[in-house]
N, C-alpha and C. Protein backbone atom coordinates (compact mmCIF):
# COMPACT_ATOMS: atom_id res chain seq x y z
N UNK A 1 -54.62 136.23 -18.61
CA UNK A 1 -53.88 136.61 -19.80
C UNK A 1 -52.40 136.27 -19.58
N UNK A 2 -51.80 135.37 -20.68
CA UNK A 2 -50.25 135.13 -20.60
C UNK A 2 -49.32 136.02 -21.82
N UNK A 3 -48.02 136.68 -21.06
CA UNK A 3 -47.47 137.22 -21.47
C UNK A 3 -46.24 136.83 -22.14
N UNK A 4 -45.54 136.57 -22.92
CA UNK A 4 -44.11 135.64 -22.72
C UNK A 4 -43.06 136.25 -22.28
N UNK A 5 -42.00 136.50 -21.31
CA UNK A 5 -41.40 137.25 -20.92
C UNK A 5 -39.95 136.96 -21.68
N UNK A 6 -39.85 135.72 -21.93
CA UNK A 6 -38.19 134.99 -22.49
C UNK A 6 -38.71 133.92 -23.02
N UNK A 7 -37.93 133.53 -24.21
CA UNK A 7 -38.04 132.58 -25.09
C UNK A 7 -36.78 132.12 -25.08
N UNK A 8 -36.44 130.73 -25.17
CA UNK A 8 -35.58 130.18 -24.80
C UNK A 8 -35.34 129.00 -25.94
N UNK A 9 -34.17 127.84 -25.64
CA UNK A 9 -33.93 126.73 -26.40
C UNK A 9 -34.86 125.76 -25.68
N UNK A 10 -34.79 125.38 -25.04
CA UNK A 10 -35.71 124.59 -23.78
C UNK A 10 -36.59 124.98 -22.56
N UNK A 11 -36.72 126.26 -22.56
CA UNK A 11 -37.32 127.14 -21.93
C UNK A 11 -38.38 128.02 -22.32
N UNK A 12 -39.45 128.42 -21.92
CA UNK A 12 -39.60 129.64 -22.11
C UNK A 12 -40.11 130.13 -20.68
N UNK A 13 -40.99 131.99 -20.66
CA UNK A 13 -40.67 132.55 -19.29
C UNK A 13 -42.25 132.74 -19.27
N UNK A 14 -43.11 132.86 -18.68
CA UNK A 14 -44.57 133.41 -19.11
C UNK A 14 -45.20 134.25 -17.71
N UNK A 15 -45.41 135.29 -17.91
CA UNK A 15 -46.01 136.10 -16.83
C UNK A 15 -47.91 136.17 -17.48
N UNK A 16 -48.32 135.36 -16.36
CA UNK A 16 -49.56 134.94 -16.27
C UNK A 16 -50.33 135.72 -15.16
N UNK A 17 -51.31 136.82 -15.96
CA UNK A 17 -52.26 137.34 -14.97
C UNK A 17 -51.07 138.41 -14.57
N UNK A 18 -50.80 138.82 -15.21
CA UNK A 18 -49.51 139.91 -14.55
C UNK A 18 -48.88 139.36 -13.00
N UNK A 19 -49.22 138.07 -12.58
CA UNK A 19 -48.58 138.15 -11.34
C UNK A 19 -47.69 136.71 -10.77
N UNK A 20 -48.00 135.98 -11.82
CA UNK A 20 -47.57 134.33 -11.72
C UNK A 20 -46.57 134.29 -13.01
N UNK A 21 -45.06 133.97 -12.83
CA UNK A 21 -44.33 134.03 -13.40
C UNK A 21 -44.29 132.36 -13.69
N UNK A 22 -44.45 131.58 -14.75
CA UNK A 22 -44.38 130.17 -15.59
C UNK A 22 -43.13 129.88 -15.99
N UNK A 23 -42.55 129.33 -15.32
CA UNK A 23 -41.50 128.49 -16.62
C UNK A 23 -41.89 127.23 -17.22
N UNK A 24 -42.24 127.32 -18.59
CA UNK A 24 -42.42 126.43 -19.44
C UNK A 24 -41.59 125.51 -19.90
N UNK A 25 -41.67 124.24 -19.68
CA UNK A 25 -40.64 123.60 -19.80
C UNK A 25 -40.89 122.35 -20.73
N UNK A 26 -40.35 121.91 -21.64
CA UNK A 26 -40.40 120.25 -22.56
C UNK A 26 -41.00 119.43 -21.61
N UNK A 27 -41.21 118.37 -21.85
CA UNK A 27 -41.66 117.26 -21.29
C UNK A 27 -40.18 116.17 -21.51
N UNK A 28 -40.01 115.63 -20.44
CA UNK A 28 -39.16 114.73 -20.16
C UNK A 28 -39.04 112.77 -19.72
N UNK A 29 -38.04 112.27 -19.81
CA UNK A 29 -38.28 110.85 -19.50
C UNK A 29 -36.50 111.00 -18.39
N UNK A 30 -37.07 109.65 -17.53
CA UNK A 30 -35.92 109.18 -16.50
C UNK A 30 -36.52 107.64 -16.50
N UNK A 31 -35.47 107.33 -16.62
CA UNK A 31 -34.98 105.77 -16.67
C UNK A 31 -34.58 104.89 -15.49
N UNK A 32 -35.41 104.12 -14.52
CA UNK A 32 -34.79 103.32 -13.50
C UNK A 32 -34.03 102.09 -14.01
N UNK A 33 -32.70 101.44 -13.68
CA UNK A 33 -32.39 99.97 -14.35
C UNK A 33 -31.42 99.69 -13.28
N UNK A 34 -32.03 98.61 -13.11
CA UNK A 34 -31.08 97.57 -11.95
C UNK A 34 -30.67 96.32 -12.48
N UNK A 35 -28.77 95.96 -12.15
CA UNK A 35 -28.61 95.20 -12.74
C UNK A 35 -27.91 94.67 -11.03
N UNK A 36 -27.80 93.48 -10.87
CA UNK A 36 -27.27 92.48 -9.83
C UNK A 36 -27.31 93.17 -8.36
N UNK A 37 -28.10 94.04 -8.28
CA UNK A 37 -28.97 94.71 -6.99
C UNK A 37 -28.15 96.48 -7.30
N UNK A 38 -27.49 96.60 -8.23
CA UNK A 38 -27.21 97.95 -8.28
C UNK A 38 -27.75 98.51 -9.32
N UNK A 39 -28.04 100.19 -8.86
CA UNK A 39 -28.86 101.12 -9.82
C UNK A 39 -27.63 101.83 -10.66
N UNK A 40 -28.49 101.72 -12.52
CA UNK A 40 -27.44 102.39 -12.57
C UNK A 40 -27.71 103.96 -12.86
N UNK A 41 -26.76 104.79 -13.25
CA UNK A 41 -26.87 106.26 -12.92
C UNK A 41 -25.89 106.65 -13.68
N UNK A 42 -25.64 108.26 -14.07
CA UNK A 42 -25.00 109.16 -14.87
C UNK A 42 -24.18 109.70 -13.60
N UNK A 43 -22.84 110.42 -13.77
CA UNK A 43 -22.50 111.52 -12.79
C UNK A 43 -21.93 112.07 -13.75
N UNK A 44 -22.63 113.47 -13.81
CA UNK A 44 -22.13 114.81 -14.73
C UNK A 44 -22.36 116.07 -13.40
N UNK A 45 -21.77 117.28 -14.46
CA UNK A 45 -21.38 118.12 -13.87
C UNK A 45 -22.69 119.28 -14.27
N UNK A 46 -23.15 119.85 -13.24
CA UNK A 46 -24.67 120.45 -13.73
C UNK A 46 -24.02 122.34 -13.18
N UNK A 47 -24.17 122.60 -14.14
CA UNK A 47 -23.52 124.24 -13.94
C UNK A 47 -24.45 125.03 -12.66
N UNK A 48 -26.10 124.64 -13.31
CA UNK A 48 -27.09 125.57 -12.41
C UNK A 48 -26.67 125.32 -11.12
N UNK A 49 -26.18 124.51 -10.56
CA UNK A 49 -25.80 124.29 -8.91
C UNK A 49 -24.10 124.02 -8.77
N UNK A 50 -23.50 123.98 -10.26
CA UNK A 50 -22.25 124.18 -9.71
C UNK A 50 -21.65 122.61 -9.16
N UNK A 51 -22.29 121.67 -9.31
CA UNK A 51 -21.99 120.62 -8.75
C UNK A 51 -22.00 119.47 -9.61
N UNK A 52 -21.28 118.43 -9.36
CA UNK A 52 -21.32 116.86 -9.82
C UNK A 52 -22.46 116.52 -9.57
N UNK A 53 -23.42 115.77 -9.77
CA UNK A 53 -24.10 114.96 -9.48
C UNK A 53 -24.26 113.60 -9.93
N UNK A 54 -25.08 112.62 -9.71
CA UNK A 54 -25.51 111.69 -9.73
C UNK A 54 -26.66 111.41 -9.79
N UNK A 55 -27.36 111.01 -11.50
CA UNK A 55 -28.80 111.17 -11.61
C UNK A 55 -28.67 109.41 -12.46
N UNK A 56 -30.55 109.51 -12.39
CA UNK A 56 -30.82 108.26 -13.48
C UNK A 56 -30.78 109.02 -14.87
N UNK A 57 -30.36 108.07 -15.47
CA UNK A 57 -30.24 108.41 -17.31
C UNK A 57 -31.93 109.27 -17.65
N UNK A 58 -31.54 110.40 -18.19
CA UNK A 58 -33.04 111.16 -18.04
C UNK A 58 -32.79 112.33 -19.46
N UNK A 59 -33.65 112.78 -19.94
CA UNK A 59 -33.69 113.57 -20.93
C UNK A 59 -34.19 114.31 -21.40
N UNK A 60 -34.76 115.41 -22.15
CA UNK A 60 -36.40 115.69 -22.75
C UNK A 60 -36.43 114.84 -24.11
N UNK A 61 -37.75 115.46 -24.48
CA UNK A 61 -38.83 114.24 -25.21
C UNK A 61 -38.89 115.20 -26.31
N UNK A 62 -38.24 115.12 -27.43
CA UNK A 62 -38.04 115.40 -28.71
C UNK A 62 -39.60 116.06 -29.46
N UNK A 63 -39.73 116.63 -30.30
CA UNK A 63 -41.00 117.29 -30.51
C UNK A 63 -41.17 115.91 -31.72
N UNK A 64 -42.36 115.77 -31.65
CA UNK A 64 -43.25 114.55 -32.13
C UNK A 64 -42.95 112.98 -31.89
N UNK A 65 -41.87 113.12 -30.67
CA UNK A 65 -41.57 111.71 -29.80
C UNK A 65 -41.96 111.05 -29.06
N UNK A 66 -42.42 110.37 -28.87
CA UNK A 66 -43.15 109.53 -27.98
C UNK A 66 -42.46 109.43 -26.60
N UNK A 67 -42.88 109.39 -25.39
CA UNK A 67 -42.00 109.12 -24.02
C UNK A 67 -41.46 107.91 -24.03
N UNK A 68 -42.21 106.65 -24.99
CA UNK A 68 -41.08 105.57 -24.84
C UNK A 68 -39.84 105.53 -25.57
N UNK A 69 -39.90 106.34 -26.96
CA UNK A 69 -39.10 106.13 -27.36
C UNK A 69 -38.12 107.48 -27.15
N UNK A 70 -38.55 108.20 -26.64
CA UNK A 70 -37.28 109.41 -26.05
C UNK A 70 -36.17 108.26 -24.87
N UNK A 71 -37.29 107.43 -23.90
CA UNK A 71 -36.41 106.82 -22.92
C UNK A 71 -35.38 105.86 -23.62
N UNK A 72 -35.89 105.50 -24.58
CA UNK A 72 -34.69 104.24 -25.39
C UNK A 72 -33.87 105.06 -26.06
N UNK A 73 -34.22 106.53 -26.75
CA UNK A 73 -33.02 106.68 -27.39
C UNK A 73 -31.70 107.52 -25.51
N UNK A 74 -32.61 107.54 -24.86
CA UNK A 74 -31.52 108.91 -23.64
C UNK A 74 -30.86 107.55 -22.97
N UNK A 75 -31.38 106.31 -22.74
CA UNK A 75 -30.49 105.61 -22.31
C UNK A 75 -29.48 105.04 -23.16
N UNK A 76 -29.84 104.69 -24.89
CA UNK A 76 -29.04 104.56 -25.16
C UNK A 76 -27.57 105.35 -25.57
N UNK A 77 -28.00 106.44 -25.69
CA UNK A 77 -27.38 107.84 -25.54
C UNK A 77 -26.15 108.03 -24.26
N UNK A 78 -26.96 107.89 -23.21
CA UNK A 78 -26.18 108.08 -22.42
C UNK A 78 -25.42 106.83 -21.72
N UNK A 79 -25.58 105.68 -21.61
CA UNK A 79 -25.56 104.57 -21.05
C UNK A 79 -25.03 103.49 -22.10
N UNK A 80 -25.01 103.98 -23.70
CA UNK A 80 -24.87 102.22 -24.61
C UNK A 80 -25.60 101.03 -24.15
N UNK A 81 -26.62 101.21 -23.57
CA UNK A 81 -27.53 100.23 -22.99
C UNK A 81 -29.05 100.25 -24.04
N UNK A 82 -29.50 99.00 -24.49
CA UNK A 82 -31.26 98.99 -24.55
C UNK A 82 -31.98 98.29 -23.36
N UNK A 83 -33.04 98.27 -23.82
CA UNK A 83 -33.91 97.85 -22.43
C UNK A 83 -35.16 97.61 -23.00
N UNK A 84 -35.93 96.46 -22.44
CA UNK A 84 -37.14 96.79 -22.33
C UNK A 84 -37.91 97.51 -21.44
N UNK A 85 -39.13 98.35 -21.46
CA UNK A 85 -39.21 99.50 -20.52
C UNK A 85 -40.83 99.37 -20.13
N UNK A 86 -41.05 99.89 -18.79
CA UNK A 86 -42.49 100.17 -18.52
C UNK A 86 -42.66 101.70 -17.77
N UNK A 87 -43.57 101.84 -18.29
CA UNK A 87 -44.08 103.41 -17.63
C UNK A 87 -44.16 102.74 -16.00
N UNK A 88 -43.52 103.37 -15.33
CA UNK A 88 -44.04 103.30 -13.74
C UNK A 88 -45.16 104.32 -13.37
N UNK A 89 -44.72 105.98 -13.85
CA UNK A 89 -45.83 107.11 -13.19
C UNK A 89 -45.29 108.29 -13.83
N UNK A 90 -45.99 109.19 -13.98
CA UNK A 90 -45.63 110.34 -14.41
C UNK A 90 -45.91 111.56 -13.22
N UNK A 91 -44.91 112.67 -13.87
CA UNK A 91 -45.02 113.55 -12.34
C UNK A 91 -44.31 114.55 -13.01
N UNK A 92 -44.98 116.07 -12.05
CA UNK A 92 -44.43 117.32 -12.30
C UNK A 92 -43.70 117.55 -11.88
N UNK A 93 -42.33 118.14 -12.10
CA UNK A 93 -41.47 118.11 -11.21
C UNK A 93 -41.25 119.52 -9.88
N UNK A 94 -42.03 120.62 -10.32
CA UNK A 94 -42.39 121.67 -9.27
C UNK A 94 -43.14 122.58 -9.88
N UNK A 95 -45.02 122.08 -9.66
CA UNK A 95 -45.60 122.45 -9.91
C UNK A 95 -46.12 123.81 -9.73
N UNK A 96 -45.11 124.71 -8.66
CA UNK A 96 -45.51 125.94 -8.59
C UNK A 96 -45.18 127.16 -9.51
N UNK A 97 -44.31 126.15 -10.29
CA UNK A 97 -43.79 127.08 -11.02
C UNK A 97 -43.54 126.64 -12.53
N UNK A 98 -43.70 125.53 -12.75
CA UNK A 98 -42.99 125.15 -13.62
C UNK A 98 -44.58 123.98 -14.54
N UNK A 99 -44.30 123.61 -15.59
CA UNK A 99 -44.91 122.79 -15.95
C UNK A 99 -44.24 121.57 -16.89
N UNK A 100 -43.27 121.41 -16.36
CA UNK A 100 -42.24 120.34 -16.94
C UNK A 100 -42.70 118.47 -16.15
N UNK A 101 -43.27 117.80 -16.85
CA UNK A 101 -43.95 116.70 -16.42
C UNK A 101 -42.75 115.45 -17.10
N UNK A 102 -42.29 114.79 -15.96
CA UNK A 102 -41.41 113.62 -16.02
C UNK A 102 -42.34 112.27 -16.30
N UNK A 103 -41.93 111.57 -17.49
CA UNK A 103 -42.39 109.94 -17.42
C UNK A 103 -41.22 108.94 -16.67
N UNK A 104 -41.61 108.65 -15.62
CA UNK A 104 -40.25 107.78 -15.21
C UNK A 104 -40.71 105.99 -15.85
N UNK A 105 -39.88 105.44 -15.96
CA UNK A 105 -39.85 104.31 -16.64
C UNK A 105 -38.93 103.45 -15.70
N UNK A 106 -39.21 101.87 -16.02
CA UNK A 106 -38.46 100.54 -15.81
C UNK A 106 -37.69 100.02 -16.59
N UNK A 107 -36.76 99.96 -16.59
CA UNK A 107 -35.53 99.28 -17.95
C UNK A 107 -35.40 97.64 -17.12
N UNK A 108 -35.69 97.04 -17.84
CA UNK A 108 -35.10 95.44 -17.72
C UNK A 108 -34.62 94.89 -18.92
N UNK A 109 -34.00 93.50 -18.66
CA UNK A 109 -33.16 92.94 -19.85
C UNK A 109 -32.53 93.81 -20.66
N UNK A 110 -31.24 94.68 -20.28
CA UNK A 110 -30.35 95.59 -20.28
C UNK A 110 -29.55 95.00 -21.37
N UNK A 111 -28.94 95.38 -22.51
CA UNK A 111 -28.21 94.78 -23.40
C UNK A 111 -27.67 96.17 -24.36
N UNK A 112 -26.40 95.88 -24.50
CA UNK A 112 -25.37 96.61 -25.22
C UNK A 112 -26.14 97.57 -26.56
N UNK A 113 -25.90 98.53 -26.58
CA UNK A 113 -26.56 99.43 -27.73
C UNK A 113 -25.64 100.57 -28.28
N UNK A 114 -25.98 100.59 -29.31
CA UNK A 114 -25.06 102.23 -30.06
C UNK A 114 -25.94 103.21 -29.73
N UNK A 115 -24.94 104.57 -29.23
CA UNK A 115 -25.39 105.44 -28.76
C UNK A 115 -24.33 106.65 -28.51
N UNK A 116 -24.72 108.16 -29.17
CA UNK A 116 -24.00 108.95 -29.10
C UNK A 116 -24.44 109.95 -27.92
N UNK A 117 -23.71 110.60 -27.29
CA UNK A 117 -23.72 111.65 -26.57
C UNK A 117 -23.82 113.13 -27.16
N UNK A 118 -25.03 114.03 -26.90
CA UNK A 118 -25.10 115.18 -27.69
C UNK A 118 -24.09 115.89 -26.95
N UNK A 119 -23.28 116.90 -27.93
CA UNK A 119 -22.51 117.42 -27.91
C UNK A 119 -22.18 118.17 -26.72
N UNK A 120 -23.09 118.67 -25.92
CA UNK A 120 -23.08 119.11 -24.72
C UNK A 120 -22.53 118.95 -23.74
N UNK A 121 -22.76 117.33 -23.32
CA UNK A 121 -22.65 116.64 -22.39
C UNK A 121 -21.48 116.14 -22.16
N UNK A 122 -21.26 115.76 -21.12
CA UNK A 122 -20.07 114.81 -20.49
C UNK A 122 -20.48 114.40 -19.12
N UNK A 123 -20.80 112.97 -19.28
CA UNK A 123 -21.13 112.04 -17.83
C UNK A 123 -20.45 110.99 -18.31
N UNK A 124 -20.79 110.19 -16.98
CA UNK A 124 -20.17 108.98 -17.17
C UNK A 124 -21.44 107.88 -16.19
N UNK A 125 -21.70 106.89 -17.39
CA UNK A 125 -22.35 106.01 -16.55
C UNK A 125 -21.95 105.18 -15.20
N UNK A 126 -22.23 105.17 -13.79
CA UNK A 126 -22.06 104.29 -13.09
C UNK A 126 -22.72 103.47 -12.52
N UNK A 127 -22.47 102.21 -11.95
CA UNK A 127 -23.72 101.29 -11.34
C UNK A 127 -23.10 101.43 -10.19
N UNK A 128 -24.22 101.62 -8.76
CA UNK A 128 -23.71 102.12 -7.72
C UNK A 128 -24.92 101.11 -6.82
N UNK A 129 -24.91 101.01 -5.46
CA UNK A 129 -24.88 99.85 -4.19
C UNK A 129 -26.43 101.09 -4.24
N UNK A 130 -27.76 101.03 -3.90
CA UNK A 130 -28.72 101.65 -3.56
C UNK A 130 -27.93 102.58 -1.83
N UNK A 131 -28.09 101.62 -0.90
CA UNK A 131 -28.13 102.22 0.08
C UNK A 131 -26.75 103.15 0.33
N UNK A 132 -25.35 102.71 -0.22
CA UNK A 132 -24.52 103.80 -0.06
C UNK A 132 -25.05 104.95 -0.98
N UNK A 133 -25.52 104.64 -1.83
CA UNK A 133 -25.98 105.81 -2.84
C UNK A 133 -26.88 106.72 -1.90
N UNK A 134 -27.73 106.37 -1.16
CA UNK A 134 -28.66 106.94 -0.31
C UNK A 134 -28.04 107.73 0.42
N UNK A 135 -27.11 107.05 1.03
CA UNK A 135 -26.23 108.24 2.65
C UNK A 135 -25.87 109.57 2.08
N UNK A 136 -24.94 108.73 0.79
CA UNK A 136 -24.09 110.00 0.18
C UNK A 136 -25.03 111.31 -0.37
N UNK A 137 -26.27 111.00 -1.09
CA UNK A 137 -27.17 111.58 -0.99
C UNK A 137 -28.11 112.49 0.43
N UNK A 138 -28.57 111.82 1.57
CA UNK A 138 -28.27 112.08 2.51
C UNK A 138 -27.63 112.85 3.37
N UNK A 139 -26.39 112.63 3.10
CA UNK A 139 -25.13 113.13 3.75
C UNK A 139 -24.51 114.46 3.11
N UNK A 140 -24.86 114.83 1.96
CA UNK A 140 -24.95 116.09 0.85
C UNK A 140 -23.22 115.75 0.01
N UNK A 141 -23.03 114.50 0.57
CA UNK A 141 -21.57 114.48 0.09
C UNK A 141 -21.57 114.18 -1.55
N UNK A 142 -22.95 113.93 -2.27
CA UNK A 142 -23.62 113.56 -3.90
C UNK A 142 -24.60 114.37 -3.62
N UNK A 143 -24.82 115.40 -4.66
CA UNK A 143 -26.32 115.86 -5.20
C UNK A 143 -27.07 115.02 -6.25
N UNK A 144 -28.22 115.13 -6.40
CA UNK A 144 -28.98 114.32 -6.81
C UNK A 144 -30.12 115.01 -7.74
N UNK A 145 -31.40 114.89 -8.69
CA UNK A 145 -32.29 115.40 -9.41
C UNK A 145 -33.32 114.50 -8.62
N UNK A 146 -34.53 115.24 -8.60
CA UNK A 146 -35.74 115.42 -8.23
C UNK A 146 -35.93 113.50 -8.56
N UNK A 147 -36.11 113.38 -9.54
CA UNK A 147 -36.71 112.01 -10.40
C UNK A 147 -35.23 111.35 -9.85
N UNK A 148 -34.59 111.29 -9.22
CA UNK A 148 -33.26 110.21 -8.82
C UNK A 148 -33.33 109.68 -7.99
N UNK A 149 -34.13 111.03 -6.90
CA UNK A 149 -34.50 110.50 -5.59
C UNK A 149 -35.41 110.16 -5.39
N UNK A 150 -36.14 110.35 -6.16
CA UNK A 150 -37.63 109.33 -6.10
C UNK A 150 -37.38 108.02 -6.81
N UNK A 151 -36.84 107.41 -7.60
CA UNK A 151 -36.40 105.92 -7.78
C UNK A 151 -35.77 105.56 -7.25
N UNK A 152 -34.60 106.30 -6.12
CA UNK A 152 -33.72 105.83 -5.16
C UNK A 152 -34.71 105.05 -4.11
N UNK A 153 -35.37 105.79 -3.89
CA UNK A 153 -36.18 105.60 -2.55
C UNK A 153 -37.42 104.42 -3.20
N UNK A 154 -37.90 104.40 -4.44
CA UNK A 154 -38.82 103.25 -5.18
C UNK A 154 -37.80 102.01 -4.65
N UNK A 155 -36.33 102.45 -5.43
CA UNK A 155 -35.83 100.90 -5.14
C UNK A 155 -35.74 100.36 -3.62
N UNK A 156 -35.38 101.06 -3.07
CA UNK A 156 -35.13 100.97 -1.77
C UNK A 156 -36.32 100.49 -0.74
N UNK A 157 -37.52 101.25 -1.47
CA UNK A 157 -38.60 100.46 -0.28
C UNK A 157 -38.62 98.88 -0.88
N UNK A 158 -38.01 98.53 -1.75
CA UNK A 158 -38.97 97.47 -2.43
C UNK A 158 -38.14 96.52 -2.07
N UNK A 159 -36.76 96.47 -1.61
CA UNK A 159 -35.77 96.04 -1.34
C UNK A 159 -35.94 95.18 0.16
């Protein structure tokens, strides 16, 4: 039996079986795109940890949106970039708790696009070297999202 404990904008809370606490979460897209051997990436400021980071262009998936076209509008959104795109894999991002499932995607043939930033936000797109991106990551001197470091490390083996 599920209970809802909090209802939220993008959230909700669910106490399941009186003893398994759920956070329910949207469904989301993250965007890999490499242009002249560099990845590119967002660095915004993420309150829950208090920190800058450095993620791939990523978003949730609009109610009756498709995952491809959530990824074309969050990159163009965040990035002024289009792309053509391929599903690489989909994945939960911490299944013990959560049921928020990421489509990560391939952006190629990268080309200039209109695109607004929801009101929320403030990043800034950068294209950054894979392997310094790695240390700094690494090194805790950049935080990073779940789905960042797993295309960090995609590009990197492939490299």
């Amino acid at each position: 039996m599920s209970k809802t404990i909090y209802q939220g904008k993008i959230l909700n809370l669910k106490l399941l079986d009186q003893k398994w606490e759920i956070v329910e979460h949207a469904e989301a897209v993250a965007i890999v795109a490499m242009n002249e051997g560099k990845i590119l990436g967002v660095k915004q400021h993420r309150p829950a940890i208090g920190a800058t980071t450095w993620e791939i262009p990523a978003g949730l998936i609009d109610e009756g949106e498709t995952p491809e076209a959530a990824a074309h509008r969050e990159l163009a959104e965040e990035t002024q970039l289009k792309a053509e795109l391929e599903l690489l894999t989909q994945f939960y991002t911490s299944p013990g708790f959560t049921n928020e499932k990421i489509y990560l995607f391939k952006a190629t043939k990268l080309s200039p696009a209109q695109g607004e930033l929801d009101e929320d936000e403030d990043l800034e797109p950068l294209w950054l070297e894979p392997k310094k991106l790695w240390q700094e990551i690494q090194t805790g001197k950049l935080a990073s999202s779940s789905p960042s470091v797993l295309a960090l490390h995609m590009v990197l083996s492939q490299a």
